[in-house]
N, C-alpha and C. Protein backbone atom coordinates (compact mmCIF):
# COMPACT_ATOMS: atom_id res chain seq x y z
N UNK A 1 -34.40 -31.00 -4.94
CA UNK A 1 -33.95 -31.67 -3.74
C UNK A 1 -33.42 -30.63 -2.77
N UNK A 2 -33.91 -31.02 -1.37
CA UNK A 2 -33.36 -30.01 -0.62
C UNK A 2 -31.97 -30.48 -0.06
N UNK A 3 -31.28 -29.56 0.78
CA UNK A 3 -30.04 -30.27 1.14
C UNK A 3 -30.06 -31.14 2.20
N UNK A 4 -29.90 -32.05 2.29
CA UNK A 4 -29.64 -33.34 3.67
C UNK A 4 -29.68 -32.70 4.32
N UNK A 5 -30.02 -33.48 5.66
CA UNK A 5 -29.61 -33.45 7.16
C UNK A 5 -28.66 -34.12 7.30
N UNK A 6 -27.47 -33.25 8.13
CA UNK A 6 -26.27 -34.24 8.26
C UNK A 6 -26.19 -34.42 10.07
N UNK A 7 -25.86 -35.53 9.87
CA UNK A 7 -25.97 -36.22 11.29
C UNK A 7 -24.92 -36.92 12.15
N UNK A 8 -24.47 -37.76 13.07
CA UNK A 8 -23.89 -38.51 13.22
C UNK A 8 -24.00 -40.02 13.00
N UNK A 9 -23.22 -41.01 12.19
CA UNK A 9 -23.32 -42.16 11.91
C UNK A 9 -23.81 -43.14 12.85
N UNK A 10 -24.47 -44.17 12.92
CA UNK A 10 -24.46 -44.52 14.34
C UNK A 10 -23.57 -45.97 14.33
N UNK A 11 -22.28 -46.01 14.49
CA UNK A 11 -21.09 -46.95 14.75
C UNK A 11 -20.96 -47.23 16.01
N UNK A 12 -21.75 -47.96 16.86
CA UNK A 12 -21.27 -48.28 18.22
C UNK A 12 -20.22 -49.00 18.48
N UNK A 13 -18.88 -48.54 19.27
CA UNK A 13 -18.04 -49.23 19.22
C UNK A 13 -16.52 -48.30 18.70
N UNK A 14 -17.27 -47.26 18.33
CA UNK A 14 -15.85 -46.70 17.21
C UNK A 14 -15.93 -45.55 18.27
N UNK A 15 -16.36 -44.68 19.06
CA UNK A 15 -15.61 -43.45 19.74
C UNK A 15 -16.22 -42.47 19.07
N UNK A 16 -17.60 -42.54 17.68
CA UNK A 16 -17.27 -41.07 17.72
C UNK A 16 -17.56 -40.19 18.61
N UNK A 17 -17.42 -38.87 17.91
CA UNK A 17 -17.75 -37.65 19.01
C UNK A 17 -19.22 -37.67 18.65
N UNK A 18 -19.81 -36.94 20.33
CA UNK A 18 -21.37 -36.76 20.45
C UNK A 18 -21.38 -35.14 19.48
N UNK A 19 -22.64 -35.19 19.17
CA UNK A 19 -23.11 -33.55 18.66
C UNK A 19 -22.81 -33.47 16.89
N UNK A 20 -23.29 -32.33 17.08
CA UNK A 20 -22.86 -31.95 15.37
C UNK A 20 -21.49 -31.42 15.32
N UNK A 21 -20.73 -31.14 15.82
CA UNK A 21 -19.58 -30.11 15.73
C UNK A 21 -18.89 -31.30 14.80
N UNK A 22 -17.87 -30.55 13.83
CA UNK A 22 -17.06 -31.30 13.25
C UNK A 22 -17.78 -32.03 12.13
N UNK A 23 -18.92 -32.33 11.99
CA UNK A 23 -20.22 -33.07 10.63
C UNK A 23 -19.58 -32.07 9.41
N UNK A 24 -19.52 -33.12 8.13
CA UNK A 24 -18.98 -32.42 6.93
C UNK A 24 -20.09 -31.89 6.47
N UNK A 25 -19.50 -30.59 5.86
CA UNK A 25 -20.82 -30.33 4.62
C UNK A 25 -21.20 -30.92 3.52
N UNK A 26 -22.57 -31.09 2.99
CA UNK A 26 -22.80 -32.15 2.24
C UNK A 26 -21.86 -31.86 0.72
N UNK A 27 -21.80 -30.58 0.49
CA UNK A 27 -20.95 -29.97 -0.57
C UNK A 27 -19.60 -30.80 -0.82
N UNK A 28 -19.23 -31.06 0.42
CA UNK A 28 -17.58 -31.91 0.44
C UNK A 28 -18.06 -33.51 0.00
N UNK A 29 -19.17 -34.01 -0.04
CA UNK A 29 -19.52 -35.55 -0.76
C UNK A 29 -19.63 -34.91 -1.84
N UNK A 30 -20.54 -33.75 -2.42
CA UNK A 30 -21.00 -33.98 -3.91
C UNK A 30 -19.79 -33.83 -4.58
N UNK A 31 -18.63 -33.03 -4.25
CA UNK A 31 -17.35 -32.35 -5.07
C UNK A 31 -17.03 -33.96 -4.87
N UNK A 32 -16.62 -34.71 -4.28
CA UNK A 32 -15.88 -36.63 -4.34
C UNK A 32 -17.11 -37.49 -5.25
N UNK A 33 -18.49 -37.04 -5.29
CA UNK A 33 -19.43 -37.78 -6.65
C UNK A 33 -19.20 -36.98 -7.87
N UNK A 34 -19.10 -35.94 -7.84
CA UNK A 34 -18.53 -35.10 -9.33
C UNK A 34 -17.43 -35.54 -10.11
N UNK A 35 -16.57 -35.81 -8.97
CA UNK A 35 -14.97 -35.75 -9.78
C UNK A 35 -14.83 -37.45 -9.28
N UNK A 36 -15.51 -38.50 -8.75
CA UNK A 36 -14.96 -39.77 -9.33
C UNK A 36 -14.80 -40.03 -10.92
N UNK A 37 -14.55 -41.18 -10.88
CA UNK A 37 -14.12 -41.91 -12.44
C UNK A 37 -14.72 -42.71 -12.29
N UNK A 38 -14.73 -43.75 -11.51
CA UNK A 38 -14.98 -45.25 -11.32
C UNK A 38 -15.68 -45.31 -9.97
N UNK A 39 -17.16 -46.09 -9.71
CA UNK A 39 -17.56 -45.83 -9.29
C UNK A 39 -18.02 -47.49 -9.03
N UNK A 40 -18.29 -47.84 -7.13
CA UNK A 40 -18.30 -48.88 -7.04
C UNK A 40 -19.87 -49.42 -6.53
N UNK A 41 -20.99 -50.02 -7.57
CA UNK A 41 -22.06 -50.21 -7.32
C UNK A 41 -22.67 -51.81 -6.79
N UNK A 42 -23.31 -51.71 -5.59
CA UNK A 42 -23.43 -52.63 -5.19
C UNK A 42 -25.35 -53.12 -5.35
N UNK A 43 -26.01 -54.16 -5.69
CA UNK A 43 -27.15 -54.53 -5.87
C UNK A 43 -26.84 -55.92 -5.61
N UNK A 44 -28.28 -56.52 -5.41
CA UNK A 44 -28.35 -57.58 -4.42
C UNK A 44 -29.33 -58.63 -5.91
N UNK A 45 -28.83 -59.76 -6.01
CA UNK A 45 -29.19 -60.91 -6.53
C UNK A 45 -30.40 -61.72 -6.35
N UNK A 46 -32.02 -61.89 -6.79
CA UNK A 46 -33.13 -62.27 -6.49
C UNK A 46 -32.38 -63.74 -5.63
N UNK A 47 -31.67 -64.13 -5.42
CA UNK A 47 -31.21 -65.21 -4.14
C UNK A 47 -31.24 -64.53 -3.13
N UNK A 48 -30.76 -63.70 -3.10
CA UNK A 48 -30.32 -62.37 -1.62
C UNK A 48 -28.75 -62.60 -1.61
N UNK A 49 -28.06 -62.88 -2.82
CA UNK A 49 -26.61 -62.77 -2.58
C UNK A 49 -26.36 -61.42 -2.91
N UNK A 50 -25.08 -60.68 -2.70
CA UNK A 50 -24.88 -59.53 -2.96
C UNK A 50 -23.70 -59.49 -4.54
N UNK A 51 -23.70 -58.60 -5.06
CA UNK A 51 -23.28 -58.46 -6.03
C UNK A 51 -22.39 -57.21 -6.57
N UNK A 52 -21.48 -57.00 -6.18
CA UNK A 52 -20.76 -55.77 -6.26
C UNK A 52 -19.79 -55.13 -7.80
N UNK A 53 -20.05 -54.53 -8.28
CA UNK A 53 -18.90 -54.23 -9.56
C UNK A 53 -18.85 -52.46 -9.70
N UNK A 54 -17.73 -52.76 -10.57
CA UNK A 54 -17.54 -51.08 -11.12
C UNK A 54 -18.02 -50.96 -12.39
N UNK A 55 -18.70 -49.53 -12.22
CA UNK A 55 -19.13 -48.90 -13.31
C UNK A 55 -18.94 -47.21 -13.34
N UNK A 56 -18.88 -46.84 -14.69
CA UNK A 56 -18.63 -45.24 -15.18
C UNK A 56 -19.79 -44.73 -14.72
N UNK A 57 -19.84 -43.45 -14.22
CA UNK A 57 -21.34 -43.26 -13.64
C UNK A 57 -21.38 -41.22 -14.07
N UNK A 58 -22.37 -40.77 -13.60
CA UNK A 58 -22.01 -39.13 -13.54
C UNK A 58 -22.72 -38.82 -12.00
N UNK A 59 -22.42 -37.69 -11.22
CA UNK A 59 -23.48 -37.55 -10.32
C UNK A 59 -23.60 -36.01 -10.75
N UNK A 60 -25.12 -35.58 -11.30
CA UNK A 60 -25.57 -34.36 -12.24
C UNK A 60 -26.77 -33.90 -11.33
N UNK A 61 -26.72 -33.03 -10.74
CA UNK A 61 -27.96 -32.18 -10.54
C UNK A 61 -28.57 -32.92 -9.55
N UNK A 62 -27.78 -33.59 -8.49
CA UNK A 62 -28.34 -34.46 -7.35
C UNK A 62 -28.19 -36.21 -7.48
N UNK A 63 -28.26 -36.19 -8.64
CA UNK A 63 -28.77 -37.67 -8.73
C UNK A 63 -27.24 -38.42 -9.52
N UNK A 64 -27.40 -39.39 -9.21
CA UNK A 64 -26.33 -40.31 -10.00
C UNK A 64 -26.84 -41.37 -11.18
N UNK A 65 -26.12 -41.20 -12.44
CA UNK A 65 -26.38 -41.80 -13.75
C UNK A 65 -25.93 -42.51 -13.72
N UNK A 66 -25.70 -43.93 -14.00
CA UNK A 66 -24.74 -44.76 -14.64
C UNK A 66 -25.60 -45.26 -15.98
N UNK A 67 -25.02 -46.05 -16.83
CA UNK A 67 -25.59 -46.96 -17.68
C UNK A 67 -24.88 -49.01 -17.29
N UNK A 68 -25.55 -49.58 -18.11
CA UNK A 68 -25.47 -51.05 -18.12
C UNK A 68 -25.90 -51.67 -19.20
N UNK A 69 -25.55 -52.76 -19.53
CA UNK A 69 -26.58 -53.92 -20.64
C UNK A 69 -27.60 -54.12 -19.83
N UNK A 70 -28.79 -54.27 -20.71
CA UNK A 70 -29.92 -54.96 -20.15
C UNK A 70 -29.96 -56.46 -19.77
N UNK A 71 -29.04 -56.99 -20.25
CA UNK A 71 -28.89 -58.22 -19.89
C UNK A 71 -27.55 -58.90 -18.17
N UNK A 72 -27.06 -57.71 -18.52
CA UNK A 72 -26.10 -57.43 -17.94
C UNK A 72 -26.69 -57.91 -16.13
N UNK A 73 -25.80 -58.49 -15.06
CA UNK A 73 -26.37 -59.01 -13.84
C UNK A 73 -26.64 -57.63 -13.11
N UNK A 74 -26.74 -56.61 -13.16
CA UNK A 74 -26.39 -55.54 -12.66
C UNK A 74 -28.10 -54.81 -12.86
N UNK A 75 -28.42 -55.34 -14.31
CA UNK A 75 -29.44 -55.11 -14.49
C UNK A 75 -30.97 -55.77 -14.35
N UNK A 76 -30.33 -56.90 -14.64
CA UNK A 76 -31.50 -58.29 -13.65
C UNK A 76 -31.86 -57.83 -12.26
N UNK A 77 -30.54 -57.84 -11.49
CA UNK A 77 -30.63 -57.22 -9.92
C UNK A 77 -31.68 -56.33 -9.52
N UNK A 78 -31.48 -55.47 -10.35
CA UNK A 78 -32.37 -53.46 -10.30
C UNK A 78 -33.71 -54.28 -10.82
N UNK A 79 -34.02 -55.17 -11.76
CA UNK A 79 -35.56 -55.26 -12.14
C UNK A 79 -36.23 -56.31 -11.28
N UNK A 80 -35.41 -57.19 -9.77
CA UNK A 80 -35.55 -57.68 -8.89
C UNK A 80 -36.23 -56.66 -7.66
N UNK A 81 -34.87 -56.16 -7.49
CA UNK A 81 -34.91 -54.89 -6.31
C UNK A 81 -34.38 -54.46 -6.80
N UNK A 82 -34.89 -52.99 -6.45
CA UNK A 82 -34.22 -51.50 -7.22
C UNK A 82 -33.44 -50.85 -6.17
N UNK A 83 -33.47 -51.77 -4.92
CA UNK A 83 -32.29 -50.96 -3.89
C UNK A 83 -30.80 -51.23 -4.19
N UNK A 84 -30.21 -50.32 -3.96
CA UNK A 84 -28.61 -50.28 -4.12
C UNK A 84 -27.72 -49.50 -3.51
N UNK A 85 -26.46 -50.01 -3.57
CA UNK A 85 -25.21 -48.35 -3.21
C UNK A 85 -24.81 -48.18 -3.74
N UNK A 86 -23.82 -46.93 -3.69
CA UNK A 86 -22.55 -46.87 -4.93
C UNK A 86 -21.33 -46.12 -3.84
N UNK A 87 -20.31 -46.19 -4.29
CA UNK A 87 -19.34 -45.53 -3.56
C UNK A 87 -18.49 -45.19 -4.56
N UNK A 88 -17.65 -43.48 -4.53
CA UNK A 88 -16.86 -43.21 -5.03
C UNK A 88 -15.32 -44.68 -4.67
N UNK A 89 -14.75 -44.19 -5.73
CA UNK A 89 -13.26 -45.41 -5.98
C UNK A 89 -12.82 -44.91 -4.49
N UNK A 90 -12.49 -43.77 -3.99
CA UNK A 90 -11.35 -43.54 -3.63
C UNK A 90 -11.91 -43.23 -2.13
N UNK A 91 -11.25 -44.55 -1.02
CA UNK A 91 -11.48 -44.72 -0.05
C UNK A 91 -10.87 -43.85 0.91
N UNK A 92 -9.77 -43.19 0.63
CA UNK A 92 -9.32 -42.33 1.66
C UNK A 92 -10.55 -41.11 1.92
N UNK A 93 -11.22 -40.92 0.78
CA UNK A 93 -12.13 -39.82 1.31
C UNK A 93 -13.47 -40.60 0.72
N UNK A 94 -13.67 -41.64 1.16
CA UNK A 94 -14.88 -42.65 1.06
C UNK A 94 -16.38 -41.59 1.41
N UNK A 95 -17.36 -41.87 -0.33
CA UNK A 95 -18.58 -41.33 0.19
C UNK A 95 -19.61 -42.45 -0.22
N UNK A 96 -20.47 -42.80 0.53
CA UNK A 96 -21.11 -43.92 -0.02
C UNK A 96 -22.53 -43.73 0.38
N UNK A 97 -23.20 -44.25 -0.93
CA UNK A 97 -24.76 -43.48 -1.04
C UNK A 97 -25.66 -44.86 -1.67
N UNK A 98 -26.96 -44.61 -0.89
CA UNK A 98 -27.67 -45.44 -0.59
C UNK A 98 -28.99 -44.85 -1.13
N UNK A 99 -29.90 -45.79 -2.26
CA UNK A 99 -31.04 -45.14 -3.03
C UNK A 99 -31.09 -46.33 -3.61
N UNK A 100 -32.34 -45.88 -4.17
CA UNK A 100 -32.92 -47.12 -5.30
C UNK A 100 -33.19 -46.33 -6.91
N UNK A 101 -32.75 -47.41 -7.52
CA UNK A 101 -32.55 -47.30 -9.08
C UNK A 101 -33.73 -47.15 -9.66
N UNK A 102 -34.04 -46.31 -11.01
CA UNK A 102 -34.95 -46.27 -11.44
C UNK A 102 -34.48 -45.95 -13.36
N UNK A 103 -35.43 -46.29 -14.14
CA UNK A 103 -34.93 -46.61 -15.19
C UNK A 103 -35.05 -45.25 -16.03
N UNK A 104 -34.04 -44.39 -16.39
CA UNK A 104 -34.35 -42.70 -16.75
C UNK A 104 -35.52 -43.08 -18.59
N UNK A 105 -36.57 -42.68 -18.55
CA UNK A 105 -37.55 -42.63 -19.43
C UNK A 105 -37.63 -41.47 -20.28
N UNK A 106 -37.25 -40.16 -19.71
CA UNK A 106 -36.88 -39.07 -20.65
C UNK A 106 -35.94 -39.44 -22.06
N UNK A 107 -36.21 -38.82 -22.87
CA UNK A 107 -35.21 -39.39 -23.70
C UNK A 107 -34.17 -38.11 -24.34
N UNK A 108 -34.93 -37.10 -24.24
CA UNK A 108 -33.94 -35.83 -24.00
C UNK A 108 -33.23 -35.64 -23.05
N UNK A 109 -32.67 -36.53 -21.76
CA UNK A 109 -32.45 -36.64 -20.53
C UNK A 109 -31.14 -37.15 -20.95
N UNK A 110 -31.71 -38.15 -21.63
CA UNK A 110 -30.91 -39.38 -22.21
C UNK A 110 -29.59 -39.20 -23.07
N UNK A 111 -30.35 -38.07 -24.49
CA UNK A 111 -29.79 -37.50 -24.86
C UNK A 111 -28.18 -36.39 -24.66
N UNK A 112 -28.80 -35.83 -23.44
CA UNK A 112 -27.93 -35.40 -22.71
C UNK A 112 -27.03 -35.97 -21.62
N UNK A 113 -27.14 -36.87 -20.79
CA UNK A 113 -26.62 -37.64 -20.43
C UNK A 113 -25.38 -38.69 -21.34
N UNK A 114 -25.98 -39.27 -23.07
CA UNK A 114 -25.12 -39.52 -23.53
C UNK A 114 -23.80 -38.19 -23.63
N UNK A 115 -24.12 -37.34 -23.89
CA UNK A 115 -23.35 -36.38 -24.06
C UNK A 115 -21.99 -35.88 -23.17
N UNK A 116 -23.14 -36.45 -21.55
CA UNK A 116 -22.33 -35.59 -20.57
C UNK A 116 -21.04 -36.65 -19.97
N UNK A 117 -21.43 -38.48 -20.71
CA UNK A 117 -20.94 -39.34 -20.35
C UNK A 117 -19.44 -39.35 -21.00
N UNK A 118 -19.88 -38.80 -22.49
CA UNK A 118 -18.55 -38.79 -23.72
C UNK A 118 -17.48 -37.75 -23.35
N UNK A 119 -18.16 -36.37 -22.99
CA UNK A 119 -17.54 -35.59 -22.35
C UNK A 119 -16.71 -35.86 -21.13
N UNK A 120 -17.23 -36.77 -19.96
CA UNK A 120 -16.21 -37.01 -18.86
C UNK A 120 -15.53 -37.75 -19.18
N UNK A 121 -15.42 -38.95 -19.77
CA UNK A 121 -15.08 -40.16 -20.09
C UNK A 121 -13.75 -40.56 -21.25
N UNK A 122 -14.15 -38.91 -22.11
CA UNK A 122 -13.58 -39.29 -23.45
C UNK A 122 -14.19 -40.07 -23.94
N UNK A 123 -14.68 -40.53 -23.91
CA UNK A 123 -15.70 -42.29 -24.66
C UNK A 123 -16.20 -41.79 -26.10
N UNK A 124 -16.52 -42.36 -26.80
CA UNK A 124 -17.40 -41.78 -28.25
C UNK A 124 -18.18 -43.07 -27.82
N UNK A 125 -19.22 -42.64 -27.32
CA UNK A 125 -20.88 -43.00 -26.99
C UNK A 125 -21.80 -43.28 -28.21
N UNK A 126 -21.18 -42.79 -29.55
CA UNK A 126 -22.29 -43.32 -30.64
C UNK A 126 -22.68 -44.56 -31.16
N UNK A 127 -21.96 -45.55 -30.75
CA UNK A 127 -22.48 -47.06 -31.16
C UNK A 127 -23.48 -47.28 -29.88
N UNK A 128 -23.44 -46.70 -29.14
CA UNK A 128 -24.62 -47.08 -28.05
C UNK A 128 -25.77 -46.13 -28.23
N UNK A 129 -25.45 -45.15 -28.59
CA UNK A 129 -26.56 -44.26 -28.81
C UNK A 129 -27.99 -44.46 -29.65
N UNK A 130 -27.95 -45.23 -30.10
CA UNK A 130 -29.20 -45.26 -31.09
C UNK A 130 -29.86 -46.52 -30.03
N UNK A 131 -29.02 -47.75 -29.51
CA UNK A 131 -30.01 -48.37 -28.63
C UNK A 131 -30.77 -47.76 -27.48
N UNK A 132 -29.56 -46.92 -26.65
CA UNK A 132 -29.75 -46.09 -25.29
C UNK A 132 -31.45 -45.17 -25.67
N UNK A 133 -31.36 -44.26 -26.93
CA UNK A 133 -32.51 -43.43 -27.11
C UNK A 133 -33.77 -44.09 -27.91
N UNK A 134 -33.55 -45.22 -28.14
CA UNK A 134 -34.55 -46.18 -28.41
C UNK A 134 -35.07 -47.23 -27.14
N UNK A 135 -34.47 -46.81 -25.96
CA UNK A 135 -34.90 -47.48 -24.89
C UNK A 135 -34.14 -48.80 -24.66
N UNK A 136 -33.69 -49.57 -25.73
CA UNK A 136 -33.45 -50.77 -25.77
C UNK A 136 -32.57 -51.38 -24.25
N UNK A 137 -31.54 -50.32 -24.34
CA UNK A 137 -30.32 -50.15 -22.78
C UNK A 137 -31.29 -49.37 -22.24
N UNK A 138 -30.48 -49.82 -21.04
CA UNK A 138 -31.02 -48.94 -19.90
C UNK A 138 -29.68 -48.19 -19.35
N UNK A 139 -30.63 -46.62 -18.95
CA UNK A 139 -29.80 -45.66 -18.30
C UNK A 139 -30.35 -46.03 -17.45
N UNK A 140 -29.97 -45.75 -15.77
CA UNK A 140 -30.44 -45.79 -14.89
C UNK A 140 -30.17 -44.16 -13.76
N UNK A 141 -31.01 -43.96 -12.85
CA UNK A 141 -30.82 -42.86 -12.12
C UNK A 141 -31.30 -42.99 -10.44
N UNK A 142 -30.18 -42.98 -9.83
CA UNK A 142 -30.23 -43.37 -7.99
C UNK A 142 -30.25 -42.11 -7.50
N UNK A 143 -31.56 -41.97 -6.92
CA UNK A 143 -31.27 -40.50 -6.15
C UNK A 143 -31.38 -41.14 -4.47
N UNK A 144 -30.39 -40.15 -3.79
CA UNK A 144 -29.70 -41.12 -2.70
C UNK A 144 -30.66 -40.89 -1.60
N UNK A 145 -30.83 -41.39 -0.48
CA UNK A 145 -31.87 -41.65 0.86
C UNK A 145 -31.01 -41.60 2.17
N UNK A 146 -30.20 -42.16 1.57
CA UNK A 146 -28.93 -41.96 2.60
C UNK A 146 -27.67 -41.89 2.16
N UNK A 147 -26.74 -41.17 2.63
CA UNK A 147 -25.20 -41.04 2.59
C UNK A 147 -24.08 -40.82 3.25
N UNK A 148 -22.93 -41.49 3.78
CA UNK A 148 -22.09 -41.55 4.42
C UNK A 148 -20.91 -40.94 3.84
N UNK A 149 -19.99 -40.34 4.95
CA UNK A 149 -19.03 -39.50 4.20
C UNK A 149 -17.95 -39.92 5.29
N UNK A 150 -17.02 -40.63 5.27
CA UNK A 150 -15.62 -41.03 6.01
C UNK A 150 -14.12 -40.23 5.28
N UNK A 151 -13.71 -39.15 6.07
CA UNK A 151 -12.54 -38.76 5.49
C UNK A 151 -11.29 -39.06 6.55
N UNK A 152 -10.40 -40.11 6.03
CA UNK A 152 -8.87 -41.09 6.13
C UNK A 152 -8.35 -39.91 7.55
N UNK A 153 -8.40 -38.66 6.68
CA UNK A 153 -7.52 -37.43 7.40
C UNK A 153 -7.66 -37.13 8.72
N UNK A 154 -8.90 -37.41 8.85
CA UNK A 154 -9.82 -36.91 10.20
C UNK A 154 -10.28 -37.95 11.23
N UNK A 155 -9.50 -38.96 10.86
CA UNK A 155 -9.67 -40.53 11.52
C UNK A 155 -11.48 -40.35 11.34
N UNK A 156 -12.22 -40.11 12.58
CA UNK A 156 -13.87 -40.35 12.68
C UNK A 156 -14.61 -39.51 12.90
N UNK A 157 -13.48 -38.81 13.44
CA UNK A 157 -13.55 -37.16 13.84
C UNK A 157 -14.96 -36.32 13.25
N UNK A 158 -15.03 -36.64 11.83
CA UNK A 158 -15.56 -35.96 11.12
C UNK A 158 -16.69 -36.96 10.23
N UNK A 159 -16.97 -38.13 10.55
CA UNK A 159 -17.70 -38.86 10.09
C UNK A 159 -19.10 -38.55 10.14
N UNK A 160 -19.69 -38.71 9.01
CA UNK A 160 -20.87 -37.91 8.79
C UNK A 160 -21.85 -38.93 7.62
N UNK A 161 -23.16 -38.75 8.44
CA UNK A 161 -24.46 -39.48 7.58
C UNK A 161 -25.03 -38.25 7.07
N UNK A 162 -25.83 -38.40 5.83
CA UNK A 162 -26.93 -37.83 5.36
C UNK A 162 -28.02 -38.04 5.27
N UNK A 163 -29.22 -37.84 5.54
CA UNK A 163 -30.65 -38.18 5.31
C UNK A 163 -31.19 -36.96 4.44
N UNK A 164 -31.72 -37.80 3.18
CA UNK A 164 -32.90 -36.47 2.32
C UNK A 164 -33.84 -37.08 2.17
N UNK A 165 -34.92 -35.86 2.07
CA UNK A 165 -36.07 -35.99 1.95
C UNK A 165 -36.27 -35.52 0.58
N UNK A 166 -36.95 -36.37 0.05
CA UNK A 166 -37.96 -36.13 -1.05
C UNK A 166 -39.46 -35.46 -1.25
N UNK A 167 -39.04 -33.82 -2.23
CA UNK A 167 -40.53 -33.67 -2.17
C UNK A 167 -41.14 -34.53 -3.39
C-alpha cells in the first residue's frame, strides 16, 4: 500500500482552512489504530438499518483485523454488504476509517494474527483457535478507502481526509 493522499475534509459549514497547510500526517492516524484497545465498528443490516458495536481489533501492516462469531449480527451484516467503518475509542483524537471487509483465507495469516491478538489483549486465544484455523470463525480484514483524522487540540485546524489507492 502506498501512503494516502491527505486532503481537506469536505464539511461545509464548519470554517475549515483552504489548502494543505496544517493536514496531519497519515503516520499520526496509524500510531491512534496501533495503540487503540477497543475499537468502534459500524456495518449496515440487509434492511439498511445501521448497526454499530465494539470490538478488539489489531491494525498490522496497513490493514485492520478484528475477529467475530459467524453467527454473530456483525457477521450476517459483512456477508450482506462488506462495506463498513471503524473508529478508534478515543474521540479526542478521533480516526475513522472507511473500507470493506473481507474474510482473511490465509491460514498462516491466521495463525499469526491469533498470536498477535493474545499478545495485545492478554487474551489466551486457544479455545478459539482450532475453530478460527479451521475456518469455522471468521477473521476478518478492512483495508481502508478512506480516512478521517479529527484532533480535539486543534479544534479543525488540522482536520484531515485520506484517500488510498490500491495497487
Amino acid at each position: 500500500m502506498s501512503e494516502p493522499r491527505a486532503t481537506r475534509p469536505h464539511m461545509p459549514g464548519y470554517g475549515l482552512p483552504e489548502g494543505d497547510e496544517g493536514l496531519m500526517p497519515w503516520s499520526w492516524a496509524e500510531q491512534r489504530l496501533s495503540n487503540g484497545h477497543n475499537y468502534w465498528l459500524a456495518t449496515t443490516r440487509p434492511d439498511g438499518r445501521p448497526h454499530l458495536m465494539v470490538v478488539w481489533g489489531l491494525w498490522h501492516q496497513g490493514t485492520f483485523y478484528f475477529s467475530t462469531g459467524r453467527h454473530s449480527r456483525k457477521a450476517r451484516n459483512l456477508q450482506v454488504n462488506a462495506h463498513c467503518v471503524f473508529a478508534v475509542e478515543h474521540e479526542a483524537e478521533a480516526v475513522i476509517v472507511e473500507g470493506a471487509a473481507r474474510e482473511v483465507a490465509d491460514v498462516r495469516l491466521r495463525k499469526q494474527l491469533l498470536s498477535l491478538f493474545e499478545a495485545k489483549y492478554n487474551y489466551d486465544m486457544s479455545s478459539m483457535e482450532e475453530d478460527v484455523l479451521a475456518m469455522k470463525e471468521p477473521i476478518y480484514a478492512v483495508d481502508p478507502a478512506r480516512a478521517f483524522g479529527l484532533d480535539e487540540k486543534t479544534t479543525l485546524s488540522t482536520a484531515t481526509r485520506w484517500r488510498f489507492e490500491r495497487s
